[in-house]
N, C-alpha and C. Protein backbone atom coordinates (compact mmCIF):
# COMPACT_ATOMS: atom_id res chain seq x y z
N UNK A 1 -77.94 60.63 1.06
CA UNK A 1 -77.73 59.43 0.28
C UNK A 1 -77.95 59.74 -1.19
N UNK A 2 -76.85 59.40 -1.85
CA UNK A 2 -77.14 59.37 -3.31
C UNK A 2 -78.43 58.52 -4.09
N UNK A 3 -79.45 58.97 -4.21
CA UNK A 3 -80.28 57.93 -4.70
C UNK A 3 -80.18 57.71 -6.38
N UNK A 4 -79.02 58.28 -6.93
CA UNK A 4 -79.02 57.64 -8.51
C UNK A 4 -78.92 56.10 -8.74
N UNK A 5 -78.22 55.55 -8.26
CA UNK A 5 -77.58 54.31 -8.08
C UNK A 5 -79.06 53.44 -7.63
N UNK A 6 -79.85 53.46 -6.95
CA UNK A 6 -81.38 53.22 -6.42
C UNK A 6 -82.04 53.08 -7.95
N UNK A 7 -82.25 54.29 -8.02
CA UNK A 7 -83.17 54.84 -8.96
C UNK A 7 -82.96 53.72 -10.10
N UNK A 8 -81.67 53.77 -10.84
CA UNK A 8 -81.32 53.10 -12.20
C UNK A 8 -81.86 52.11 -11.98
N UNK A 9 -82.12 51.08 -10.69
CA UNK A 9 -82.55 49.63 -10.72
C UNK A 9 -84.03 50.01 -10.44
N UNK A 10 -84.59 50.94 -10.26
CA UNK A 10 -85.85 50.63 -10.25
C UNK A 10 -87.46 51.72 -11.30
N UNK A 11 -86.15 52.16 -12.17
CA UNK A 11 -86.76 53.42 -13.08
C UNK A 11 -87.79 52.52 -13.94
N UNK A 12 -87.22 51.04 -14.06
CA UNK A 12 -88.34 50.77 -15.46
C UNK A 12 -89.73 50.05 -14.35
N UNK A 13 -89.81 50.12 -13.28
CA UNK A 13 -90.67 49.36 -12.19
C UNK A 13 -91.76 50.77 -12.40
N UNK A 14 -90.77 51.89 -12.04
CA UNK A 14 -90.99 53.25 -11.69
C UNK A 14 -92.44 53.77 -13.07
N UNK A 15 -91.96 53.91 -14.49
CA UNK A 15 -91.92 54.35 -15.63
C UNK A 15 -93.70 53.01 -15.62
N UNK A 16 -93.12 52.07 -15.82
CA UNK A 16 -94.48 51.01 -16.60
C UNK A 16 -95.45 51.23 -15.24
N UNK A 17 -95.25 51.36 -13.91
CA UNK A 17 -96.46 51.82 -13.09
C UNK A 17 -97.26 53.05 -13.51
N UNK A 18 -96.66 54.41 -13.73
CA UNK A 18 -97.27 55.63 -13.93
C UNK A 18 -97.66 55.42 -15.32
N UNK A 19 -96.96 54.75 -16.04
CA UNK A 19 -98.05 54.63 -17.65
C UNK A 19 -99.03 53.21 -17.51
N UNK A 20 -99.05 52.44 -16.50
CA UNK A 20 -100.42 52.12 -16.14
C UNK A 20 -101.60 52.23 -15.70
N UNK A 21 -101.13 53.46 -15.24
CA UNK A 21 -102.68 54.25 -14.75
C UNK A 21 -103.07 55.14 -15.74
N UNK A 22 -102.48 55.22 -16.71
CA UNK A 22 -103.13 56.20 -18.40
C UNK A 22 -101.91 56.28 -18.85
N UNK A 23 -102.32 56.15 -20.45
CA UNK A 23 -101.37 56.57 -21.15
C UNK A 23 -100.93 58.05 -21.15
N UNK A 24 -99.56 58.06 -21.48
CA UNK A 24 -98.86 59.59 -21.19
C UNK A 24 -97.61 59.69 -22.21
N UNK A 25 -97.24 60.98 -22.32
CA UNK A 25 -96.34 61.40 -23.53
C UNK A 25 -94.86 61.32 -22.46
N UNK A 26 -94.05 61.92 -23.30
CA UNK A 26 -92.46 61.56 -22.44
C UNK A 26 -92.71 62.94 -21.75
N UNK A 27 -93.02 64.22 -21.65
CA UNK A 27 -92.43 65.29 -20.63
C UNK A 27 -93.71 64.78 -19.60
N UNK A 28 -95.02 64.48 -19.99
CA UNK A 28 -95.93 64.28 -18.69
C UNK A 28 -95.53 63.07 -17.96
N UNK A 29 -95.30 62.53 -18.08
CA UNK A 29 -94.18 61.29 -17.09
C UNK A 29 -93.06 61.69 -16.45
N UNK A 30 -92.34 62.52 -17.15
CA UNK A 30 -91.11 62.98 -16.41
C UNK A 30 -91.98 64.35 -15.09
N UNK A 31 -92.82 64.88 -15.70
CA UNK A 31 -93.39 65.80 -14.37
C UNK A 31 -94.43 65.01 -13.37
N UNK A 32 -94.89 63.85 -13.74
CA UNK A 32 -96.01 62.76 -12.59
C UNK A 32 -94.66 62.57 -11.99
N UNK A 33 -93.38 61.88 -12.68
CA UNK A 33 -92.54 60.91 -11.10
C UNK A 33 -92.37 62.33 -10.59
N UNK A 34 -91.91 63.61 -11.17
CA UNK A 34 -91.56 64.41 -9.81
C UNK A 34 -91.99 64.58 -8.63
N UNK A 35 -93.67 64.55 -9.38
CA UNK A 35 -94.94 65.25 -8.31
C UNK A 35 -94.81 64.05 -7.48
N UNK A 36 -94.55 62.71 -8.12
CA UNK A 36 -94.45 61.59 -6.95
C UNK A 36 -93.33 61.32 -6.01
N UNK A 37 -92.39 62.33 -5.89
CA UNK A 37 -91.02 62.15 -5.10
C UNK A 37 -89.81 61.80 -6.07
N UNK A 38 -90.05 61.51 -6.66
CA UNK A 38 -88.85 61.38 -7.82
C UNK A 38 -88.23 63.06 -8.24
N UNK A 39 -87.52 63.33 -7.76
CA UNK A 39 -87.26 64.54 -8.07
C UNK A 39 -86.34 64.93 -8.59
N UNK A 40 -85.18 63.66 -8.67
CA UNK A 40 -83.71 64.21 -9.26
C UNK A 40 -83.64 63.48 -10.77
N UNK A 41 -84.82 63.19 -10.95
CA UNK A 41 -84.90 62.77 -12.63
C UNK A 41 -84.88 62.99 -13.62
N UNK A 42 -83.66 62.63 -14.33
CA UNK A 42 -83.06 63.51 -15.98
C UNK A 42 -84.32 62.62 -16.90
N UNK A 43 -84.19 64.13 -17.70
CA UNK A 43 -85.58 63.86 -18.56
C UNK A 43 -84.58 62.41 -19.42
N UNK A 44 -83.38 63.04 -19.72
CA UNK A 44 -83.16 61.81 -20.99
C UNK A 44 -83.65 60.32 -20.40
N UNK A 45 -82.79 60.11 -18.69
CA UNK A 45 -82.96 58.65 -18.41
C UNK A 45 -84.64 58.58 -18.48
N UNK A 46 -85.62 59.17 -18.52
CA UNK A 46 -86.99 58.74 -18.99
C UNK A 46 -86.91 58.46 -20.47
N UNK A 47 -86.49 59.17 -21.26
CA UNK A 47 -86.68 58.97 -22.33
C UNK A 47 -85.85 58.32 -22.92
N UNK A 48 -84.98 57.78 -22.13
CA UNK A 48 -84.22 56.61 -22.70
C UNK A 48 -84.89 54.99 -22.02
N UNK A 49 -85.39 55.37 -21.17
CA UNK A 49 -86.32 54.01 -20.41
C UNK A 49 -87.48 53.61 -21.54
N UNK A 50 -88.33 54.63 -21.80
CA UNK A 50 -89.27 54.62 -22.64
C UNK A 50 -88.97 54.10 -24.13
N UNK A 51 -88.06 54.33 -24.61
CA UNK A 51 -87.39 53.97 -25.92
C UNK A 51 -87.03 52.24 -25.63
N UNK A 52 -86.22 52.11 -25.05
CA UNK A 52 -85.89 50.81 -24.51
C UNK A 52 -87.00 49.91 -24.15
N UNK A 53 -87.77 50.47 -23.32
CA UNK A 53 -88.91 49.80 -22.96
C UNK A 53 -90.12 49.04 -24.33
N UNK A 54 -90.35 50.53 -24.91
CA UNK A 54 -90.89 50.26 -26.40
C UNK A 54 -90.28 49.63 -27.33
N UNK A 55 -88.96 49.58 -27.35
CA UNK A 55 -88.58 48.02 -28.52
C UNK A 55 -88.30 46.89 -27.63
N UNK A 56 -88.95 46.49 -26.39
CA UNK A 56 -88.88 45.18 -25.81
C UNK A 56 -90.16 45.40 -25.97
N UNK A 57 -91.07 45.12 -26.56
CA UNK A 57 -92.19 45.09 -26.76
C UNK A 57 -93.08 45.71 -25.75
N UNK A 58 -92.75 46.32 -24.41
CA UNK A 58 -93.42 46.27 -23.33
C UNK A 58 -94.45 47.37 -23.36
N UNK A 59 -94.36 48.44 -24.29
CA UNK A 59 -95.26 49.92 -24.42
C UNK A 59 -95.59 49.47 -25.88
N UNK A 60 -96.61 50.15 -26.31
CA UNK A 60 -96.78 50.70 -27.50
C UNK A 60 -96.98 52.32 -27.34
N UNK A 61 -96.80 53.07 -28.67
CA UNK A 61 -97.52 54.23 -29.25
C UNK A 61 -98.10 54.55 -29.80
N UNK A 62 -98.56 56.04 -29.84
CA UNK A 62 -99.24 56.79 -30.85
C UNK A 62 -99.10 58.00 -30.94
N UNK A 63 -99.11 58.73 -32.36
CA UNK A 63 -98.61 60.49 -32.12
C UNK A 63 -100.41 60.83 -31.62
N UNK A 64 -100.14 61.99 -31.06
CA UNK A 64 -101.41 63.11 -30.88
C UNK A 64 -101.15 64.16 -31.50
N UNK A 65 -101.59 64.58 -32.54
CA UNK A 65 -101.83 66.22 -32.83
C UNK A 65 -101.59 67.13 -31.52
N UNK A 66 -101.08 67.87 -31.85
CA UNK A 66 -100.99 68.74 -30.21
C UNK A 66 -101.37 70.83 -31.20
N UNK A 67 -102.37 71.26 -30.74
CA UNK A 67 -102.15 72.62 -31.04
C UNK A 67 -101.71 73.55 -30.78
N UNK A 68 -100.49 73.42 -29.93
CA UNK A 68 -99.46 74.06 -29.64
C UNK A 68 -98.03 73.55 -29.72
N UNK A 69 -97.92 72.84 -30.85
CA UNK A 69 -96.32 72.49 -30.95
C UNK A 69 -96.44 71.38 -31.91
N UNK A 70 -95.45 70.37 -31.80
CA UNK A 70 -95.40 69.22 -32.54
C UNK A 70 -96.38 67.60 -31.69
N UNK A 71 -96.40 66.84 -32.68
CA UNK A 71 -97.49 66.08 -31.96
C UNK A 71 -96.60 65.43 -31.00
N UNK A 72 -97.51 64.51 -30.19
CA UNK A 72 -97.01 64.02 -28.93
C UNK A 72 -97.13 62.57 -29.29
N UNK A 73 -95.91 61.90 -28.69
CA UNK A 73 -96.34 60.46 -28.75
C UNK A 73 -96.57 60.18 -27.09
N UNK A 74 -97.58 59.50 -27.64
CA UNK A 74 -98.29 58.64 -25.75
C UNK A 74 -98.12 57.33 -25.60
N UNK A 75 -97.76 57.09 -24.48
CA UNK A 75 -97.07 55.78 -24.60
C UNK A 75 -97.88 54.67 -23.72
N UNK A 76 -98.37 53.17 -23.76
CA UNK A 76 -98.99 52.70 -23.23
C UNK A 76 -98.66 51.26 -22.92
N UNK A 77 -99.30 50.71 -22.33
CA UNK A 77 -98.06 49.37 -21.56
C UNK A 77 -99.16 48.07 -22.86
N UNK A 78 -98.19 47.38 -22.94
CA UNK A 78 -98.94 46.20 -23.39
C UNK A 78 -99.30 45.56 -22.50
N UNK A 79 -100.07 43.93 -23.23
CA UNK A 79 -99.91 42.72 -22.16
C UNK A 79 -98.54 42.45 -21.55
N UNK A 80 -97.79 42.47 -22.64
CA UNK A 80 -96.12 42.03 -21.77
C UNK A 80 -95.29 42.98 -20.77
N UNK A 81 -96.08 44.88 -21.11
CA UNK A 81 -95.85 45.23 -19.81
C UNK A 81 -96.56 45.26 -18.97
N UNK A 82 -97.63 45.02 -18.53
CA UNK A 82 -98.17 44.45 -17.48
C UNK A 82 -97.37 43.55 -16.93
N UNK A 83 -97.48 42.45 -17.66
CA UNK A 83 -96.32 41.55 -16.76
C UNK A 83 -95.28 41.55 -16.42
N UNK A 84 -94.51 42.60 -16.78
CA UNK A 84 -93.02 42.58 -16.86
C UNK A 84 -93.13 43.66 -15.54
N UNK A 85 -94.50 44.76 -14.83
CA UNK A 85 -94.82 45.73 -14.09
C UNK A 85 -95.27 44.76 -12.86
N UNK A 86 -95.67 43.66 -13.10
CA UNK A 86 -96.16 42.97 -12.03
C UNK A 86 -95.04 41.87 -11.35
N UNK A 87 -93.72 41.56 -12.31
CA UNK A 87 -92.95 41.00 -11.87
C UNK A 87 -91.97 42.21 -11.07
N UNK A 88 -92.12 43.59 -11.41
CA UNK A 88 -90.60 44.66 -10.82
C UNK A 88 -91.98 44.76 -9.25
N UNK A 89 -92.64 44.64 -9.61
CA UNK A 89 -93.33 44.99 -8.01
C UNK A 89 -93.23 44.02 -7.42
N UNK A 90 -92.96 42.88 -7.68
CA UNK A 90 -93.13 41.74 -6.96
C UNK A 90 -91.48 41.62 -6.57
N UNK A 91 -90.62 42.08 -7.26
CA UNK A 91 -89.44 41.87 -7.08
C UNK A 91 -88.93 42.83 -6.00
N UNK A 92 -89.83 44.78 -6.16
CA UNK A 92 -89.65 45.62 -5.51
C UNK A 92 -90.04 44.92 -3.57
N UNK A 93 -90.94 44.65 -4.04
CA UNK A 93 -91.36 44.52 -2.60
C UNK A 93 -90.98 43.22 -1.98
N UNK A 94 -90.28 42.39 -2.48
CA UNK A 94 -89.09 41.51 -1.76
C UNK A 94 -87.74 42.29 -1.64
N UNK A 95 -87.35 43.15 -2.26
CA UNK A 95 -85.98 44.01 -2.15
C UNK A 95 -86.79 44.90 -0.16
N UNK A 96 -87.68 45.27 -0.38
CA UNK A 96 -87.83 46.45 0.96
C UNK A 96 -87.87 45.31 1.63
N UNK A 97 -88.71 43.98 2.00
CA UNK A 97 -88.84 43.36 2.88
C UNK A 97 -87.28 42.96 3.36
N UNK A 98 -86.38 42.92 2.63
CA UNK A 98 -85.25 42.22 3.13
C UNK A 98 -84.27 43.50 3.69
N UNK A 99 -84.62 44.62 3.09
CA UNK A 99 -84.29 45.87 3.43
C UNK A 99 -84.33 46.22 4.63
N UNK A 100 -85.54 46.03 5.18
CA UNK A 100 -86.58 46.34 6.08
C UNK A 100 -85.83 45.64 7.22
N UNK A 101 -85.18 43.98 7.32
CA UNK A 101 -84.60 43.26 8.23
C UNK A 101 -83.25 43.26 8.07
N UNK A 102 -82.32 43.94 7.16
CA UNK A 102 -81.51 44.54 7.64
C UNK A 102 -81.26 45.48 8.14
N UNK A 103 -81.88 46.42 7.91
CA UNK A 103 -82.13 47.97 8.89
C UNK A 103 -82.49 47.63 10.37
N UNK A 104 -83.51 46.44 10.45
CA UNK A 104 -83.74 46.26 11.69
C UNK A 104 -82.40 45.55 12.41
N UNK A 105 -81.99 44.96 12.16
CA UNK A 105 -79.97 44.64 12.63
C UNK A 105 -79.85 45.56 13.49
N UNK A 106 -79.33 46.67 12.85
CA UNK A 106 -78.40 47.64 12.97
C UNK A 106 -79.71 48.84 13.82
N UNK A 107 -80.88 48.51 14.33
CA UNK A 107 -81.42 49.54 15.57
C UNK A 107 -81.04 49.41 16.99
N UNK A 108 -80.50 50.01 17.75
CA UNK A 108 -80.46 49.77 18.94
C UNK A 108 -81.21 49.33 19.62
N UNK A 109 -81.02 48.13 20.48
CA UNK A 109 -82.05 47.24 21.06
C UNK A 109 -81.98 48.41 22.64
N UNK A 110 -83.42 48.37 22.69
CA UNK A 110 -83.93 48.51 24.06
C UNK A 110 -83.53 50.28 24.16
N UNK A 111 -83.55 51.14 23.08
CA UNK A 111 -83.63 52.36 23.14
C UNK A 111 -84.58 53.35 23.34
C-alpha cells in the first residue's frame, strides 16, 4: 500500500505530537518519525509542515548556536498548537475507529 496519500493527511497530527514531547530542530524530527515507523519521509515535506505550521501560529522558534555547523532552529508548539494537536488526535482516532468497522465488513465470518 502506498502510504503517501495517508501520510499527507496526517503529517501535521504526526509533526505537533513529536515536538510535544521537546522541542526539536528540522533534521531531529525528520530522524524521531523514522525511528517511529515513518520511514518513507522526505525531509522537505517536514520542513515544509514546520514552516507552514510556524506561520499559523501553531510552533514558535529559536536559533541554537551549534559547534559544529550553523545554528539550529528548534521548534516548539504553542498554546494554539496544543490545541490544534489535540483536535488531529481526536480527529485521528475517530478516522481508525470507523476504519476499524469497515475492515471488520469485509472479514470472513466464521473463519
Amino acid at each position: 500500500m502506498d502510504n503517501s496519500q495517508v501520510l499527507k493527511g496526517v503529517l501535521d497530527v504526526a509533526v505537533l505530537s513529536v515536538v510535544s514531547e521537546r522541542d526539536v530542530y528540522g533534521y531531529e524530527l525528520v530522524k524521531r518519525l523514522r525511528e517511529l515507523g515513518i520511514s518513507e519521509i522526505a525531509e522537505a515535506s517536514v520542513y515544509g509542515t514546520l514552516r507552514r505550521l510556524y506561520n499559523a501560529g501553531e510552533m514558535s522558534a529559536y536559533l541554537v548556536a551549534s559547534d559544529g555547523g550553523p545554528h539550529r532552529k528548534y521548534y516548539s508548539l504553542t498554546s494554539q498548537g496544543f490545541k490544534s494537536l489535540k483536535v488531529g488526535l481526536s480527529d485521528w482516532a475517530s478516522f481508525v475507529s470507523a476504519m476499524d468497522k469497515v475492515i471488520a465488513v469485509s472479514q470472513p465470518k466464521g473463519a
